[in-house]
PDB file of N, CA and C in Angstrom:
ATOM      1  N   UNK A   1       0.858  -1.184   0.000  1.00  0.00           N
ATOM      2  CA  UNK A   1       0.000   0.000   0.000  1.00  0.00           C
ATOM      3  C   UNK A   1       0.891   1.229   0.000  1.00  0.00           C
ATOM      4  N   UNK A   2       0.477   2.130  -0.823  1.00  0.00           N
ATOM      5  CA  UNK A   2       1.290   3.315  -0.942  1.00  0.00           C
ATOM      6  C   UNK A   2       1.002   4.442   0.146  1.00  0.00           C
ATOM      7  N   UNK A   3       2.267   5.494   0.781  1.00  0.00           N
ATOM      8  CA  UNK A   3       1.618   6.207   1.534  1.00  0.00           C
ATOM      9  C   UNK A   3       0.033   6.879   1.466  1.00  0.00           C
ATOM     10  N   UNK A   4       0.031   7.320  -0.004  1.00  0.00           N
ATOM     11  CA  UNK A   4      -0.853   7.807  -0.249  1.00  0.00           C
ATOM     12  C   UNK A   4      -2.339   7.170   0.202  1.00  0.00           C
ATOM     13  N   UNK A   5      -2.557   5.857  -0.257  1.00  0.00           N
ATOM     14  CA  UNK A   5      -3.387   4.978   0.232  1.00  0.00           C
ATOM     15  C   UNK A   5      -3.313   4.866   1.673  1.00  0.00           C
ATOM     16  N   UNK A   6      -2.425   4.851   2.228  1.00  0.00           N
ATOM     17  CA  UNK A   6      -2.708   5.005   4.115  1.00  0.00           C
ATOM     18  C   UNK A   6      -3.129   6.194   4.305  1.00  0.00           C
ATOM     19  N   UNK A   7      -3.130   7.500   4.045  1.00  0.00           N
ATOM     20  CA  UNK A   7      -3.709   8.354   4.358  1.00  0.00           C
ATOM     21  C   UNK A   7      -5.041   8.538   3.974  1.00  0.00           C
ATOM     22  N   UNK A   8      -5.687   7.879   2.857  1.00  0.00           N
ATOM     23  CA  UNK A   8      -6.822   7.747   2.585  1.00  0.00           C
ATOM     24  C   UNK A   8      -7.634   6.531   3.505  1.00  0.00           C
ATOM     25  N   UNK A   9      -6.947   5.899   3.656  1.00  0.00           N
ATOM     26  CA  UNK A   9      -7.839   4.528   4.661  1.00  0.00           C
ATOM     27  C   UNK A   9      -7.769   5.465   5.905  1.00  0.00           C
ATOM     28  N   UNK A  10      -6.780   5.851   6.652  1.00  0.00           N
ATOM     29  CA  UNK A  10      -6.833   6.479   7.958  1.00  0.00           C
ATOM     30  C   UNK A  10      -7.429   7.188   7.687  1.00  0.00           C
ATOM     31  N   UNK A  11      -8.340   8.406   7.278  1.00  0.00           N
ATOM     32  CA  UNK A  11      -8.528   9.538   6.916  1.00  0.00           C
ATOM     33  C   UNK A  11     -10.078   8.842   6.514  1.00  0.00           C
ATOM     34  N   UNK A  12     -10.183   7.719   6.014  1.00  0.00           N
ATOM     35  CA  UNK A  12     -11.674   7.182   5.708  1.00  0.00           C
ATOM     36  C   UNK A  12     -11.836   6.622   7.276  1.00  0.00           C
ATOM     37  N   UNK A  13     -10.857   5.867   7.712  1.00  0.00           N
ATOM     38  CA  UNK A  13     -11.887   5.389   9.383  1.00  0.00           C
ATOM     39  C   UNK A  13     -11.945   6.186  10.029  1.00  0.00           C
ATOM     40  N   UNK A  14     -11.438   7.325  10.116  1.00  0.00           N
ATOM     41  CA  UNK A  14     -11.825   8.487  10.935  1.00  0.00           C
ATOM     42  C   UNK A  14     -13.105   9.137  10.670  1.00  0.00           C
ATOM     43  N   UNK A  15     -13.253   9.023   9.297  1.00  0.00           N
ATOM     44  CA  UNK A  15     -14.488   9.793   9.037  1.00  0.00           C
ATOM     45  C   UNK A  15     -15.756   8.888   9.446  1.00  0.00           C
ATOM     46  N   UNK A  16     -15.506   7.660   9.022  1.00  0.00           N
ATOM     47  CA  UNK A  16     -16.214   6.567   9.817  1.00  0.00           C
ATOM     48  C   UNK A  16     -16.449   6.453  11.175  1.00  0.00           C
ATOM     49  N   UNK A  17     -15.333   6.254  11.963  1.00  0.00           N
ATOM     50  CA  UNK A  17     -15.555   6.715  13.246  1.00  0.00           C
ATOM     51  C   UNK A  17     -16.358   8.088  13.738  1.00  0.00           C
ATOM     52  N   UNK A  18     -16.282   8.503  12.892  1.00  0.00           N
ATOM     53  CA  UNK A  18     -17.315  10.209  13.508  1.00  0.00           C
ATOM     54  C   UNK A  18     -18.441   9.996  13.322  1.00  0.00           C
ATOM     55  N   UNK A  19     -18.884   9.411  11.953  1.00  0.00           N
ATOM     56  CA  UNK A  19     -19.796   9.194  11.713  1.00  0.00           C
ATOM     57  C   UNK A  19     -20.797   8.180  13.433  1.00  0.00           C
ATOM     58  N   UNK A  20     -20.153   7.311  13.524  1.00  0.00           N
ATOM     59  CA  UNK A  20     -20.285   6.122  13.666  1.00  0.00           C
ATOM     60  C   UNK A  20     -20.886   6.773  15.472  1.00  0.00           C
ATOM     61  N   UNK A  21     -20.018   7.472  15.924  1.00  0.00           N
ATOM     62  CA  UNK A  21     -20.302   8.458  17.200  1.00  0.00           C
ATOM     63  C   UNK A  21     -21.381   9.103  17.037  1.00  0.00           C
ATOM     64  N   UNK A  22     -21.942  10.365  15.879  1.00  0.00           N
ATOM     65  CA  UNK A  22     -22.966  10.863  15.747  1.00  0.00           C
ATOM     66  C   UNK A  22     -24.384  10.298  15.703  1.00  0.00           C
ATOM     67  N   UNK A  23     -24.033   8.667  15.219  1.00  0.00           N
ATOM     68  CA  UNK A  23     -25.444   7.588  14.923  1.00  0.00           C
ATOM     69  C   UNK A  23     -26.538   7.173  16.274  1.00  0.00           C
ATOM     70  N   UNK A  24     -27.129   7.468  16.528  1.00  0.00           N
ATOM     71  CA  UNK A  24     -28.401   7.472  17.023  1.00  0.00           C
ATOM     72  C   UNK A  24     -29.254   6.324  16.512  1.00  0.00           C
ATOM     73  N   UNK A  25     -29.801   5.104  17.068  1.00  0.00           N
ATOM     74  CA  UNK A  25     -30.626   4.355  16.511  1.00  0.00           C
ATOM     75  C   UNK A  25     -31.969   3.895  18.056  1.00  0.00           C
ATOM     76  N   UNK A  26     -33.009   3.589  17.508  1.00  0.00           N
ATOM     77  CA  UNK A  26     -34.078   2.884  18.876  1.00  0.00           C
ATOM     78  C   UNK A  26     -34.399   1.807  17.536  1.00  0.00           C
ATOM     79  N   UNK A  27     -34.895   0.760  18.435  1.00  0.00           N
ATOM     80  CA  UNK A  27     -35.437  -0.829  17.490  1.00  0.00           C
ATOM     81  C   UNK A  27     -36.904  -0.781  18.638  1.00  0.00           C
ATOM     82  N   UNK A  28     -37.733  -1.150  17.729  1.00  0.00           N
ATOM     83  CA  UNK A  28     -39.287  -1.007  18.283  1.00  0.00           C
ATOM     84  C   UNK A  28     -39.913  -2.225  17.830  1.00  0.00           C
ATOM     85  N   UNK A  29     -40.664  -2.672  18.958  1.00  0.00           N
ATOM     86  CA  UNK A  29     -41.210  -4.181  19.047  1.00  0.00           C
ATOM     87  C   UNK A  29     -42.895  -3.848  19.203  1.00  0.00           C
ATOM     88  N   UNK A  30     -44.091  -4.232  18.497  1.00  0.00           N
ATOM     89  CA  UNK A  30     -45.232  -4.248  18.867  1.00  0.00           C
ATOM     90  C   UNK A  30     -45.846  -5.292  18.844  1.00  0.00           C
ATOM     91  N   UNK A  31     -46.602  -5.994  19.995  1.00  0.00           N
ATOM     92  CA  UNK A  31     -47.241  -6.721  20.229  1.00  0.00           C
ATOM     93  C   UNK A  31     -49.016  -6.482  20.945  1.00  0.00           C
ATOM     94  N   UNK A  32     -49.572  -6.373  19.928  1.00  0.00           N
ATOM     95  CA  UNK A  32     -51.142  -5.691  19.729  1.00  0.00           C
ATOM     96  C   UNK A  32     -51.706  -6.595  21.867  1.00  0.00           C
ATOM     97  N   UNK A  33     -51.128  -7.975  21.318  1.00  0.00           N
ATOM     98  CA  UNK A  33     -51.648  -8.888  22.537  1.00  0.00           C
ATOM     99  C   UNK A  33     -51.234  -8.251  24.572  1.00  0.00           C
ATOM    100  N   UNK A  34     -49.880  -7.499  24.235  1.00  0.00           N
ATOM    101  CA  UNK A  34     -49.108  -6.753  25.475  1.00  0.00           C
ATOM    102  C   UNK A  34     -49.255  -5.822  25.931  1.00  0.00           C
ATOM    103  N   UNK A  35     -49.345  -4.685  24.648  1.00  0.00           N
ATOM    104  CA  UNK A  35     -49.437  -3.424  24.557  1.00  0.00           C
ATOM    105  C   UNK A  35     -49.775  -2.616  23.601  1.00  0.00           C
ATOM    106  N   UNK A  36     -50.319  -1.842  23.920  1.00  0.00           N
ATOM    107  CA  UNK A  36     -51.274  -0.693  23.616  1.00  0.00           C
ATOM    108  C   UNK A  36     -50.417   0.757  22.458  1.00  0.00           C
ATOM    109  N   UNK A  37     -49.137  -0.009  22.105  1.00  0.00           N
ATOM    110  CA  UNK A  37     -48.379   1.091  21.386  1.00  0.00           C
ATOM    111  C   UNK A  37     -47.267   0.036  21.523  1.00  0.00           C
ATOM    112  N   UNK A  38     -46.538   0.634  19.959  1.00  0.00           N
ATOM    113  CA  UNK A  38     -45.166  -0.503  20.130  1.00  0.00           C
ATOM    114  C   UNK A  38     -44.158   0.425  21.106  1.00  0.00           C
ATOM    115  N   UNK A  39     -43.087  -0.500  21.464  1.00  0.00           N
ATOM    116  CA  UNK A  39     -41.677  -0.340  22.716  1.00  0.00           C
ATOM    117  C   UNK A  39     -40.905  -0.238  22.166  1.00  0.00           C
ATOM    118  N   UNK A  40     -39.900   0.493  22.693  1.00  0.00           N
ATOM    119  CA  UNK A  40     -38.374   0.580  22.652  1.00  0.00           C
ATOM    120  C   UNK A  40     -37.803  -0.784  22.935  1.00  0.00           C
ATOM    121  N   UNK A  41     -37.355  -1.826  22.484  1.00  0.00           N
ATOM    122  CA  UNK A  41     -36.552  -2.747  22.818  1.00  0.00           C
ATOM    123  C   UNK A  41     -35.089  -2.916  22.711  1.00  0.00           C
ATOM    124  N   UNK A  42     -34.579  -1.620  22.299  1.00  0.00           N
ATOM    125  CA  UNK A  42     -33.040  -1.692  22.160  1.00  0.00           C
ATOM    126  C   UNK A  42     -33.199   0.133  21.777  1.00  0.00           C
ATOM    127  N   UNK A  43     -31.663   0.861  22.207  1.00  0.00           N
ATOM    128  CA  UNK A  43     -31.656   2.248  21.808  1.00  0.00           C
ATOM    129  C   UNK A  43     -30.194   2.941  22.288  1.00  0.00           C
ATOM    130  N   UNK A  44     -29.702   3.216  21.323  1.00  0.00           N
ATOM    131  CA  UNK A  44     -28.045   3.478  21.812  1.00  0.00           C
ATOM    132  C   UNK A  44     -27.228   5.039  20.930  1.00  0.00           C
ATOM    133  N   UNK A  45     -26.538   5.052  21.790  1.00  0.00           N
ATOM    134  CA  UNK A  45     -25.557   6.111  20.556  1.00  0.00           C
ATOM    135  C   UNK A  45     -24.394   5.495  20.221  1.00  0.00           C
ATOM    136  N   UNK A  46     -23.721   5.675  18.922  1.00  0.00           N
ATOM    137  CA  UNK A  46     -22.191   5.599  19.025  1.00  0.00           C
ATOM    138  C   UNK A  46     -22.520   3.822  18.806  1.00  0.00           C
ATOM    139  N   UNK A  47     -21.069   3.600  19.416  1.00  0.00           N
ATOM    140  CA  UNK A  47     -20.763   2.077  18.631  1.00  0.00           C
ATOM    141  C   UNK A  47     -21.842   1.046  19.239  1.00  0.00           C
ATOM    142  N   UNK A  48     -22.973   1.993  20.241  1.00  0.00           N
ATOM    143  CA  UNK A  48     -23.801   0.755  20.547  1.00  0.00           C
ATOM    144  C   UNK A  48     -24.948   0.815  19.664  1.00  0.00           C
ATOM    145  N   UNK A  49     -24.927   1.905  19.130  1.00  0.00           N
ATOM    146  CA  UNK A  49     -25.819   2.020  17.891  1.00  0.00           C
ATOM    147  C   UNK A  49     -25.753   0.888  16.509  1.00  0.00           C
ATOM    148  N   UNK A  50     -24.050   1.376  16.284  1.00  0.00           N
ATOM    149  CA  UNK A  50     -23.685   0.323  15.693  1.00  0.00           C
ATOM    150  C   UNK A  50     -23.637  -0.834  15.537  1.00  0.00           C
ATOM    151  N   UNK A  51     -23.802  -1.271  16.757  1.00  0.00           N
ATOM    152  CA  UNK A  51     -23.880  -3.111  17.461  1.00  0.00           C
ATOM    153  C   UNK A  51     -25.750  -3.377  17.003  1.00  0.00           C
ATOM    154  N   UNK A  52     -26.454  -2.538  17.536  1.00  0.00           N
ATOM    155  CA  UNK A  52     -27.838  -2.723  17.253  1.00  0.00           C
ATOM    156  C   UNK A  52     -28.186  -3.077  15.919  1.00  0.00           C
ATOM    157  N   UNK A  53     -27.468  -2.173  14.549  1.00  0.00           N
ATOM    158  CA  UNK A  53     -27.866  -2.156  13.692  1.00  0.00           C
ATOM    159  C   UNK A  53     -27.172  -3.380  13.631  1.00  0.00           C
ATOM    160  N   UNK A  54     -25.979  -3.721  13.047  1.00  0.00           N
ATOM    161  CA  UNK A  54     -25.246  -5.020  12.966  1.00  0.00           C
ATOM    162  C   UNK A  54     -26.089  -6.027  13.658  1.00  0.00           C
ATOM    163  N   UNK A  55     -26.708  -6.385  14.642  1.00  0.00           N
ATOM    164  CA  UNK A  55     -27.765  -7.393  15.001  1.00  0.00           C
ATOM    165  C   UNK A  55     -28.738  -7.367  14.173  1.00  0.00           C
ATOM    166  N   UNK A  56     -29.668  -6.166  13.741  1.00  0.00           N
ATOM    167  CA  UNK A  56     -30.660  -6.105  12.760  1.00  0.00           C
ATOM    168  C   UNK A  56     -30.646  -6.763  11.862  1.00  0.00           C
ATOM    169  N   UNK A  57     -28.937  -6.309  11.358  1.00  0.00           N
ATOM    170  CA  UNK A  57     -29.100  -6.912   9.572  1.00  0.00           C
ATOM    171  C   UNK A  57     -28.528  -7.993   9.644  1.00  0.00           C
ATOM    172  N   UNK A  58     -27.973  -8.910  10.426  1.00  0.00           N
ATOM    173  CA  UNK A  58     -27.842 -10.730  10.644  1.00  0.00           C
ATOM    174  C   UNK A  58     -28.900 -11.076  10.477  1.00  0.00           C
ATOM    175  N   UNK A  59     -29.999 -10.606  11.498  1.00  0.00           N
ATOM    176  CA  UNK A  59     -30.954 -10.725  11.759  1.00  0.00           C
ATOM    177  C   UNK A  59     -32.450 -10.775  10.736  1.00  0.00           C
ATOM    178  N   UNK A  60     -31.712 -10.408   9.767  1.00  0.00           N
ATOM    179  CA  UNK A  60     -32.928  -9.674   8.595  1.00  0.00           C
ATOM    180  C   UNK A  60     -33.964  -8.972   9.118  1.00  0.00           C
ATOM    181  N   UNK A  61     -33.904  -7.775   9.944  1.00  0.00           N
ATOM    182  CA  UNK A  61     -35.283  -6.938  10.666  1.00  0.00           C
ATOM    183  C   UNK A  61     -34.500  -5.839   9.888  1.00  0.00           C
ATOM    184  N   UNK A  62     -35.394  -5.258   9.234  1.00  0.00           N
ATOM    185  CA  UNK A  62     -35.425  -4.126   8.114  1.00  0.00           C
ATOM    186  C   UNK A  62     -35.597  -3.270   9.505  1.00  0.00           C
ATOM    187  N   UNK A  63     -34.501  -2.124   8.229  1.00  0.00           N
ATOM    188  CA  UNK A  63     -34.139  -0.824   8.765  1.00  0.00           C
ATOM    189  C   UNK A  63     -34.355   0.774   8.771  1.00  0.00           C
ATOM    190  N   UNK A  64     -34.862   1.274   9.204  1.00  0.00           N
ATOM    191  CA  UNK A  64     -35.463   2.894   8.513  1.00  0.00           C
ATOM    192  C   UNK A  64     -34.753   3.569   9.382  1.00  0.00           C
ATOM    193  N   UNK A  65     -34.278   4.805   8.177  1.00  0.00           N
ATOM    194  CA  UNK A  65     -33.054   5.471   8.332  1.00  0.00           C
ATOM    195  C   UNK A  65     -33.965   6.926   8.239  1.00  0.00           C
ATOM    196  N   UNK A  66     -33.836   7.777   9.727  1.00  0.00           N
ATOM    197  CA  UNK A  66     -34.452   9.153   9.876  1.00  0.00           C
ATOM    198  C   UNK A  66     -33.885   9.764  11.027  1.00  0.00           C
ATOM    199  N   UNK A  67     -32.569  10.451  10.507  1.00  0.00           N
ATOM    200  CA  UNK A  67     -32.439  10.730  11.816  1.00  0.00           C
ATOM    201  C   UNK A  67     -32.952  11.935  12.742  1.00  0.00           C
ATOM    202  N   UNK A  68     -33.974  12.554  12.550  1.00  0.00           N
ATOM    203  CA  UNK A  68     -34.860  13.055  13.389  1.00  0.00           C
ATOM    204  C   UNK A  68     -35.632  12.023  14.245  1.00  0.00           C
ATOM    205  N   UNK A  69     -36.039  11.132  13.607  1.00  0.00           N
ATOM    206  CA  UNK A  69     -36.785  10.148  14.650  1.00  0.00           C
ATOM    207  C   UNK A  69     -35.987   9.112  15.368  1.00  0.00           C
ATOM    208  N   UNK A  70     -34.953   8.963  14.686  1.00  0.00           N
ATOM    209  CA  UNK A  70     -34.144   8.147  15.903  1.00  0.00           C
ATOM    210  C   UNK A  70     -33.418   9.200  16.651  1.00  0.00           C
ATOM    211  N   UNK A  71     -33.751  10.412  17.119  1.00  0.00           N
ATOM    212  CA  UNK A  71     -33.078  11.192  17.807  1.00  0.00           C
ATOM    213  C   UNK A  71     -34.306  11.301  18.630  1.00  0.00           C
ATOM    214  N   UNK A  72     -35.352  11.446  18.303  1.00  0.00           N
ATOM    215  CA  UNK A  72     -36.660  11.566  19.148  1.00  0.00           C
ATOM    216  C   UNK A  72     -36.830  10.147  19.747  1.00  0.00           C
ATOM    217  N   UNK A  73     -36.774   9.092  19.521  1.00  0.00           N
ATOM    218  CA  UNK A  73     -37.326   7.560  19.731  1.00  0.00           C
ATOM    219  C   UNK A  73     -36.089   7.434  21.266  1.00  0.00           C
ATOM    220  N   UNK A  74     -34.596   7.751  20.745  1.00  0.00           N
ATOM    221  CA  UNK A  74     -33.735   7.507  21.447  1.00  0.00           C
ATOM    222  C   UNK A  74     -33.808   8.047  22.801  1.00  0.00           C
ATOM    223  N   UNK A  75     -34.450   9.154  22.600  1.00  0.00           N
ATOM    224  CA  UNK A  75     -34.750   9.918  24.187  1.00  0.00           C
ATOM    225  C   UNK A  75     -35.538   8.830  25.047  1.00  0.00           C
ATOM    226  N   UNK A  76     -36.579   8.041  24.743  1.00  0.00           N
ATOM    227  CA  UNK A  76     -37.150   7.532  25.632  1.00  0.00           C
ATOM    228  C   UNK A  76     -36.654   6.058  26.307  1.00  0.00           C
ATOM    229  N   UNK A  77     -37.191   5.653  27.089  1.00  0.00           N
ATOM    230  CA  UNK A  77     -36.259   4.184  28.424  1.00  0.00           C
ATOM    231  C   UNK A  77     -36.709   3.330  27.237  1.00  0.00           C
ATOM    232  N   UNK A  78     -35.751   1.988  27.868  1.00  0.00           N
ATOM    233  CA  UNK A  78     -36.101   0.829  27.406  1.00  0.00           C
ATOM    234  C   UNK A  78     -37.060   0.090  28.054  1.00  0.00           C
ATOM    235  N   UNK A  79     -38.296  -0.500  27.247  1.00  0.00           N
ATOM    236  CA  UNK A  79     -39.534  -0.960  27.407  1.00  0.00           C
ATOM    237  C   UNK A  79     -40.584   0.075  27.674  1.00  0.00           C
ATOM    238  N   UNK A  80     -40.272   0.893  27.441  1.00  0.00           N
ATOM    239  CA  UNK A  80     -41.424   2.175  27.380  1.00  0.00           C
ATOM    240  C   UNK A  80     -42.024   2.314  25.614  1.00  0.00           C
ATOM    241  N   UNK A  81     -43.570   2.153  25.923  1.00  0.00           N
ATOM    242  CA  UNK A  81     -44.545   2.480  24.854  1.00  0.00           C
ATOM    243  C   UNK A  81     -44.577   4.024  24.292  1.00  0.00           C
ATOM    244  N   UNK A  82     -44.664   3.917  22.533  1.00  0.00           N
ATOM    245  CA  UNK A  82     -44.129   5.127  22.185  1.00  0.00           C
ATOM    246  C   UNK A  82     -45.578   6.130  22.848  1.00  0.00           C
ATOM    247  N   UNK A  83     -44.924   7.435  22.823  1.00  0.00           N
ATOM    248  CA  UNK A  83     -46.583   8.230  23.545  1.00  0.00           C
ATOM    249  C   UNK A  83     -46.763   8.544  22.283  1.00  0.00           C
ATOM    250  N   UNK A  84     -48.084   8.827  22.768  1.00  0.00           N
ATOM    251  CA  UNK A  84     -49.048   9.308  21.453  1.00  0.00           C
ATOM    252  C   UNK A  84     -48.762  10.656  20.221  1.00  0.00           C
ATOM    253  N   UNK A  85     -47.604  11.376  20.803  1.00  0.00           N
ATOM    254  CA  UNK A  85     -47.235  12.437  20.313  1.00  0.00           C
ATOM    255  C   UNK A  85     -46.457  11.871  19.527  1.00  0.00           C
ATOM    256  N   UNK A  86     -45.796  10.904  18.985  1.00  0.00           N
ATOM    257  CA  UNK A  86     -44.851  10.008  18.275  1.00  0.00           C
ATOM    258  C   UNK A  86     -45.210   9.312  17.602  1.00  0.00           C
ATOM    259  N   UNK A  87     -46.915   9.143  17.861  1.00  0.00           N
ATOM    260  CA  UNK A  87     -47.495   7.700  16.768  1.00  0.00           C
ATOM    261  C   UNK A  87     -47.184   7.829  15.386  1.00  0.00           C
ATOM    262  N   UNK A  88     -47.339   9.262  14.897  1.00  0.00           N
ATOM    263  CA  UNK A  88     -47.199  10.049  13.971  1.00  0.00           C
ATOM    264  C   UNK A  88     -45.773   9.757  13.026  1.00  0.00           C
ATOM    265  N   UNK A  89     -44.813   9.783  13.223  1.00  0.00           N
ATOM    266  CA  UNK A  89     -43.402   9.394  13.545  1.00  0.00           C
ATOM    267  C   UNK A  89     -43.659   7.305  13.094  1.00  0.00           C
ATOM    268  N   UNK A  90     -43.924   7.375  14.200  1.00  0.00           N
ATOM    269  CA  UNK A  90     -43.807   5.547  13.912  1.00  0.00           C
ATOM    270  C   UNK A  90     -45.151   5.007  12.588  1.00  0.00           C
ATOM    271  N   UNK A  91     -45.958   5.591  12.709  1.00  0.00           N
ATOM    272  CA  UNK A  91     -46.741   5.518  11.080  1.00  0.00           C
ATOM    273  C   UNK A  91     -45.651   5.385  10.228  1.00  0.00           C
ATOM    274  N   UNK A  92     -45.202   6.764   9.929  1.00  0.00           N
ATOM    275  CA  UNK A  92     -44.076   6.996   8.658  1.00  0.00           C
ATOM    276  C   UNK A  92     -43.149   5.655   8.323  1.00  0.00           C
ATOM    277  N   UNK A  93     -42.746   5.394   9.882  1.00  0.00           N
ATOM    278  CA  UNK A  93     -41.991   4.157   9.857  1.00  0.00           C
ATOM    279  C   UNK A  93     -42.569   2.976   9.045  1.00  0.00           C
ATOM    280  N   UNK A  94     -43.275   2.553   9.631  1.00  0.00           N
ATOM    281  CA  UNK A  94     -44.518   1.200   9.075  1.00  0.00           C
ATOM    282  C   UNK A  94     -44.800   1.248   7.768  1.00  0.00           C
ATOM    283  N   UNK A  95     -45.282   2.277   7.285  1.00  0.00           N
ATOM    284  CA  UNK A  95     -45.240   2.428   6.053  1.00  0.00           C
ATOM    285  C   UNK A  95     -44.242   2.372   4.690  1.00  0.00           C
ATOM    286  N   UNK A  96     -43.155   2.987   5.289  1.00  0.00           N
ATOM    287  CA  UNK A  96     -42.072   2.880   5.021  1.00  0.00           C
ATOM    288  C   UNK A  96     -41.119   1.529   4.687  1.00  0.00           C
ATOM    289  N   UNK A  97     -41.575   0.416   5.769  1.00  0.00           N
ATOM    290  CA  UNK A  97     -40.887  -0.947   5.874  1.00  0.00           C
ATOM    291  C   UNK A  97     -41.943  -1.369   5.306  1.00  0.00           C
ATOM    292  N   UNK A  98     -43.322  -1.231   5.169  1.00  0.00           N
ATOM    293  CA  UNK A  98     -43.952  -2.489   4.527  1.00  0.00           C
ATOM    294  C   UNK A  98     -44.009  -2.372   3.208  1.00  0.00           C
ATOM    295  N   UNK A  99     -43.857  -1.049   2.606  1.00  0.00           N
ATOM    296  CA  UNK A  99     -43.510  -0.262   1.094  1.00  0.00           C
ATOM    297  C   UNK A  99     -42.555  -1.502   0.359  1.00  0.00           C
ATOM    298  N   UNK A 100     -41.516  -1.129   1.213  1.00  0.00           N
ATOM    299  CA  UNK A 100     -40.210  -1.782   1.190  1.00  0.00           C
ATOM    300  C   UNK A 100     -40.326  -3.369   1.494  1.00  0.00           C
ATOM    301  N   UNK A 101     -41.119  -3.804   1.906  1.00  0.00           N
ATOM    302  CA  UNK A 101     -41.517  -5.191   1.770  1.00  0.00           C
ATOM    303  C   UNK A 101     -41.939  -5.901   0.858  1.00  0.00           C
ATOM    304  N   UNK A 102     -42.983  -5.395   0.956  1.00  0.00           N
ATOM    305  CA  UNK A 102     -43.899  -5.671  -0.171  1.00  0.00           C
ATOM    306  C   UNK A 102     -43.370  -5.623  -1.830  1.00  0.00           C
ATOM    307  N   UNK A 103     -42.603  -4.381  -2.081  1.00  0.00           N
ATOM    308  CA  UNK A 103     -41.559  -4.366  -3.200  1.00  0.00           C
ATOM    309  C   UNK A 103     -40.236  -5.439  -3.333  1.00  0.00           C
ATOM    310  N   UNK A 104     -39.744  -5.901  -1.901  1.00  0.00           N
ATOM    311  CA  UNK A 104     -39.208  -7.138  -2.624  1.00  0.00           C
ATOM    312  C   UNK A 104     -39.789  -8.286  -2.200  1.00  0.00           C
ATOM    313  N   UNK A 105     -40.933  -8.367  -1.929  1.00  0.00           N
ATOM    314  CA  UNK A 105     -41.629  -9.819  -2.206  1.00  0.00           C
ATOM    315  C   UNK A 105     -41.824 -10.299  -0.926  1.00  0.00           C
ATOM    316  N   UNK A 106     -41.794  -9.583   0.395  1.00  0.00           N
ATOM    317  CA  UNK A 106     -41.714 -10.193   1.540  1.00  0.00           C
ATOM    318  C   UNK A 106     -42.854  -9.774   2.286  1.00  0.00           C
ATOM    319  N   UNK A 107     -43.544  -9.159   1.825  1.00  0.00           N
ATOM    320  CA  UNK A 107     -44.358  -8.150   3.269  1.00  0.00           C
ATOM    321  C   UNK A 107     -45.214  -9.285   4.108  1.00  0.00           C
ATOM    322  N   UNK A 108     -45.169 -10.821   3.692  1.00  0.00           N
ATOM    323  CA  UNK A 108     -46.347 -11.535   4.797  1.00  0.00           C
ATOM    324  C   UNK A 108     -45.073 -12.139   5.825  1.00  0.00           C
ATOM    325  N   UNK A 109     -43.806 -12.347   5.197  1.00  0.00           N
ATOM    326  CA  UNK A 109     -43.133 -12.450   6.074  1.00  0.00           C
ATOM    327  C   UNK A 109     -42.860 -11.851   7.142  1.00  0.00           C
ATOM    328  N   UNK A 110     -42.490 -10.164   6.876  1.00  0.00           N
ATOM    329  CA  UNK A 110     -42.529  -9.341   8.198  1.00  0.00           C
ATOM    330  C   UNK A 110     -43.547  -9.147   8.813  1.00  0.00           C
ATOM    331  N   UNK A 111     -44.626  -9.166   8.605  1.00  0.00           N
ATOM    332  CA  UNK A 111     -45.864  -8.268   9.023  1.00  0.00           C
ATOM    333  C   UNK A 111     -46.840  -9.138   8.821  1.00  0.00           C
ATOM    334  N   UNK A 112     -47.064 -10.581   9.013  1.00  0.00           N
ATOM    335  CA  UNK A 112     -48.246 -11.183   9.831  1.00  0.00           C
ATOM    336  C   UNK A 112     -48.417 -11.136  10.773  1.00  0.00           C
TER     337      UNK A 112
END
């Protein structure tokens, strides 16, 4: 690798790393049978953000990328139901993933 190329890889994980600090994510679980609004079941900044998403996508649980609402979602505890001022917010979401489902051929998989 040429100097030149090390300063571009160092100079790319750094930017990565910043990135990676600024990331904000919440993962939301609804169960109609439990509760009355879906939960926070996971919600982190920084590399635990990172760890969350990296579980997601092993995982195949589709991902929606907003970061206004994962800056709003992230404020609240874990196992707390979203409030009603947010339903609004988590619509967009739903819609969003089942769009995206349904376009590649999956939506009874996620969403029975």
């Amino acid at each position: 690798m040429s100097p030149s190329n090390e300063k571009k890889t160092a100079s790319s994980k750094a930017q990565s790393e910043k990135e990676i600090k600024k990331l904000k994510v919440s993962a939301l679980k609804y169960d109609p049978k439990k509760n009355a609004a879906p939960v926070i079941v996971a919600a982190g900044s920084g590399f635990v953000a990172q760890n969350i998403l990296n579980v997601a996508e092993k995982n195949g649980i589709p991902v929606y990328h907003d970061d206004s609402a994962a800056t709003l979602l992230s404020k609240l505890q874990m196992g707390q139901e979203i409030p009603p001022e947010l339903f609004q917010i988590v619509v967009n979401i739903y819609i969003s993933l089942l769009n995206l489902a349904e376009d590649n051929g999956i939506g009874e998989k996620l969403f029975k």
